[in-house]
C-alpha atoms as a PDB file:
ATOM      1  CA  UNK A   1     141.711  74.393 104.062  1.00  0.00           C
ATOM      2  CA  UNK A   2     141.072  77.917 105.795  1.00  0.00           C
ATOM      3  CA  UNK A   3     142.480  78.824 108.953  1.00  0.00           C
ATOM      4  CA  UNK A   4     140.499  77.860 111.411  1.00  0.00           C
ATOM      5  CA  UNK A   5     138.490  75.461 109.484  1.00  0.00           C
ATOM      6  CA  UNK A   6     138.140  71.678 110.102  1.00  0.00           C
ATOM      7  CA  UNK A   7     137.827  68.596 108.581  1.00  0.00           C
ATOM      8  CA  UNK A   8     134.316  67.010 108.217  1.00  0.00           C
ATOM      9  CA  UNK A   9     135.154  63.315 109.564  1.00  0.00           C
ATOM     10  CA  UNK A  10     131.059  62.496 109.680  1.00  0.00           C
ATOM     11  CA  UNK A  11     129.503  59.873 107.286  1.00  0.00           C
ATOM     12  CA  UNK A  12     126.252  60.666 106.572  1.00  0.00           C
ATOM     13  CA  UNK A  13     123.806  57.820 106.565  1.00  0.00           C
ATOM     14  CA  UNK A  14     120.688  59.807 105.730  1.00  0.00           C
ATOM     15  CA  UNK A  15     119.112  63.272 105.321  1.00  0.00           C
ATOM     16  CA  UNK A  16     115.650  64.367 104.938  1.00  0.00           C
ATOM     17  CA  UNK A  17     116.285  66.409 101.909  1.00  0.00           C
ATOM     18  CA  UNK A  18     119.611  66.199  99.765  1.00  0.00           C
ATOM     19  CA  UNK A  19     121.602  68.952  99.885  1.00  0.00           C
ATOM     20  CA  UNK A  20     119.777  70.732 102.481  1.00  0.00           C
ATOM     21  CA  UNK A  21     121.875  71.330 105.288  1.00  0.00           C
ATOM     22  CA  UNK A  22     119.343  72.120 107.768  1.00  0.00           C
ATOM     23  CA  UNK A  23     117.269  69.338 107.229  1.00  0.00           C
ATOM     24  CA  UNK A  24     117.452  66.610 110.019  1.00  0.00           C
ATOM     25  CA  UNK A  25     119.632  64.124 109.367  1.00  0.00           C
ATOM     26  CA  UNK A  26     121.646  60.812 110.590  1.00  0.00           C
ATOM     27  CA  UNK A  27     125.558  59.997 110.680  1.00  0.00           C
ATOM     28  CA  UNK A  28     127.980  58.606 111.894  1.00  0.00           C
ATOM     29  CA  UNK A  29     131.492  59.682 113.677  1.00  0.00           C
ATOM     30  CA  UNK A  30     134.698  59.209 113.260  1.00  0.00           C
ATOM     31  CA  UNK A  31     134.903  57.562 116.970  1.00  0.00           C
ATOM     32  CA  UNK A  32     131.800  55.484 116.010  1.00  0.00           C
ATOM     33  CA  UNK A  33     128.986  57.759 118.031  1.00  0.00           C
ATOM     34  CA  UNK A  34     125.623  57.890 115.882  1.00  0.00           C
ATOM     35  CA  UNK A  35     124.560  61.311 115.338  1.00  0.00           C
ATOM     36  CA  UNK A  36     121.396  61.953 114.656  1.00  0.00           C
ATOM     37  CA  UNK A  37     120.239  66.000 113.772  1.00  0.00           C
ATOM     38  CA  UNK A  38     116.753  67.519 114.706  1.00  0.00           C
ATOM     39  CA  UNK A  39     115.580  70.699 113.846  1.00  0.00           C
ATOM     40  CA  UNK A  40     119.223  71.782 114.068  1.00  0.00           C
ATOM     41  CA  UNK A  41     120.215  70.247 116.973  1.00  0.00           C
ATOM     42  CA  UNK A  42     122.825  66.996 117.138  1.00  0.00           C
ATOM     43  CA  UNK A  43     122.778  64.044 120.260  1.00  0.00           C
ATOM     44  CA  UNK A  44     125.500  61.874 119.760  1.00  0.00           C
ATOM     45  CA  UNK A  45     125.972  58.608 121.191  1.00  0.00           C
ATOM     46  CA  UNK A  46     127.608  55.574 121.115  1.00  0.00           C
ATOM     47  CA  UNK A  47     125.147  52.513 119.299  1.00  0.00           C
ATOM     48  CA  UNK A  48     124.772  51.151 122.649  1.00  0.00           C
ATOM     49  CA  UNK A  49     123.347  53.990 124.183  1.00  0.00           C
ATOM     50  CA  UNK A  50     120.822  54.598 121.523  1.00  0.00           C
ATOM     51  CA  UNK A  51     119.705  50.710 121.407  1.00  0.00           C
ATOM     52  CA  UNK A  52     119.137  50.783 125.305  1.00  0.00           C
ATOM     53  CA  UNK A  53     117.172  54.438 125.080  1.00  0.00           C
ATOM     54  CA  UNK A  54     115.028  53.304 122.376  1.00  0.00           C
ATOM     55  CA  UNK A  55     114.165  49.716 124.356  1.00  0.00           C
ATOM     56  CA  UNK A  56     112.585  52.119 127.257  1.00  0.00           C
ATOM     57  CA  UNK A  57     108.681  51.584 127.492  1.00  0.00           C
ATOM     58  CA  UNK A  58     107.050  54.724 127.180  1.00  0.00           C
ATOM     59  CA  UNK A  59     103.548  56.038 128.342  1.00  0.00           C
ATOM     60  CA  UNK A  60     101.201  53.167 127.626  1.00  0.00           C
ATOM     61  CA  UNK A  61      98.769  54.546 125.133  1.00  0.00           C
ATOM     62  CA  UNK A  62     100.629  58.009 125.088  1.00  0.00           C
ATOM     63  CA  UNK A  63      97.767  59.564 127.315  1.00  0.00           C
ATOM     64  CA  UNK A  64      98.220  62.969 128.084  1.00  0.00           C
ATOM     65  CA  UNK A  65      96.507  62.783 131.122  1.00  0.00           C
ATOM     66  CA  UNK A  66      98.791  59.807 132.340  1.00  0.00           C
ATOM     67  CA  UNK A  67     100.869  60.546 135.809  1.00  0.00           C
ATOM     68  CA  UNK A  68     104.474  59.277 133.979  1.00  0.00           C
ATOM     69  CA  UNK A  69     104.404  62.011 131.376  1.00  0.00           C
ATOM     70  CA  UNK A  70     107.285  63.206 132.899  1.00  0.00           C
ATOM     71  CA  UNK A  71     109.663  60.772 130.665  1.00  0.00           C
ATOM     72  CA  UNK A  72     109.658  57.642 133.020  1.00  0.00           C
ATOM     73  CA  UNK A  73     108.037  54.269 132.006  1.00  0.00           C
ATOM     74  CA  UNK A  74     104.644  54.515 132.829  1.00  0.00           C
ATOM     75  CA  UNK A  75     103.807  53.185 136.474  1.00  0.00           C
ATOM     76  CA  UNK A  76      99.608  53.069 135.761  1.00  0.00           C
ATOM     77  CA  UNK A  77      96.976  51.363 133.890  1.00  0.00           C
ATOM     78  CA  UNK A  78      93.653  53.266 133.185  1.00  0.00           C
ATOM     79  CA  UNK A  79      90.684  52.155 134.995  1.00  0.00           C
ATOM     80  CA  UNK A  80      88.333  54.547 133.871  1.00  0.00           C
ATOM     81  CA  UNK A  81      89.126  58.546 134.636  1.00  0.00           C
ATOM     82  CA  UNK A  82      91.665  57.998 136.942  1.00  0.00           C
ATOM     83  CA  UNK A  83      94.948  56.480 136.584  1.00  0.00           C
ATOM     84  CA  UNK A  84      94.601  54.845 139.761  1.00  0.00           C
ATOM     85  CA  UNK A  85      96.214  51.237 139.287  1.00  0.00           C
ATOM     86  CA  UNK A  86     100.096  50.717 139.866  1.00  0.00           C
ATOM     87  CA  UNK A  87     101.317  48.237 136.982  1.00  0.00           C
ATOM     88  CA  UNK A  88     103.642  45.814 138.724  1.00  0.00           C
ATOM     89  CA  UNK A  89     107.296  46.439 137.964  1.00  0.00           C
ATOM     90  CA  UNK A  90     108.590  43.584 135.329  1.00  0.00           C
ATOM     91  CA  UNK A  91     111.540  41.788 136.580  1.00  0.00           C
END
């Protein structure tokens, strides 16, 4: 090994095109953490983390004109052109 190089320690689980490098990709760390690669750029996190981020509701519908487009749950149901109606929170 060069100077100043370093051991891959990454298992690769999948990639969009084999043997490109740049294509996005999944793996996983020698800790544990699954990595997952978009247009270049890595988020790591432990299992647990990506299990509870991917269990978050999202926009209902994915309207763009929704008021919760900010990355919250949506908090509104339509009721015509308005978003007007709070949806309950679930408990």
């Amino acid at each position: 090994m060069t100077e100043g190089a370093c051991e891959n320690t990454d298992r690769e689980l999948w990639r969009e095109r084999f043997g490109d490098f740049y294509a996005d990709s999944i793996h996983v760390t020698k800790d544990g953490g699954i990595g997952i690669n978009v247009s270049g750029h890595v988020i790591v996190m432990p299992l647990q983390k990506w299990h509870a981020l991917a269990k978050i509701q999202h926009c209902i519908g994915n309207d763009q004109t929704c008021p919760c487009q900010d990355g919250d749950a949506c908090h509104y149901k339509d009721s015509g052109k308005t978003k007007a109606w709070p949806i309950p929170p679930q408990t």
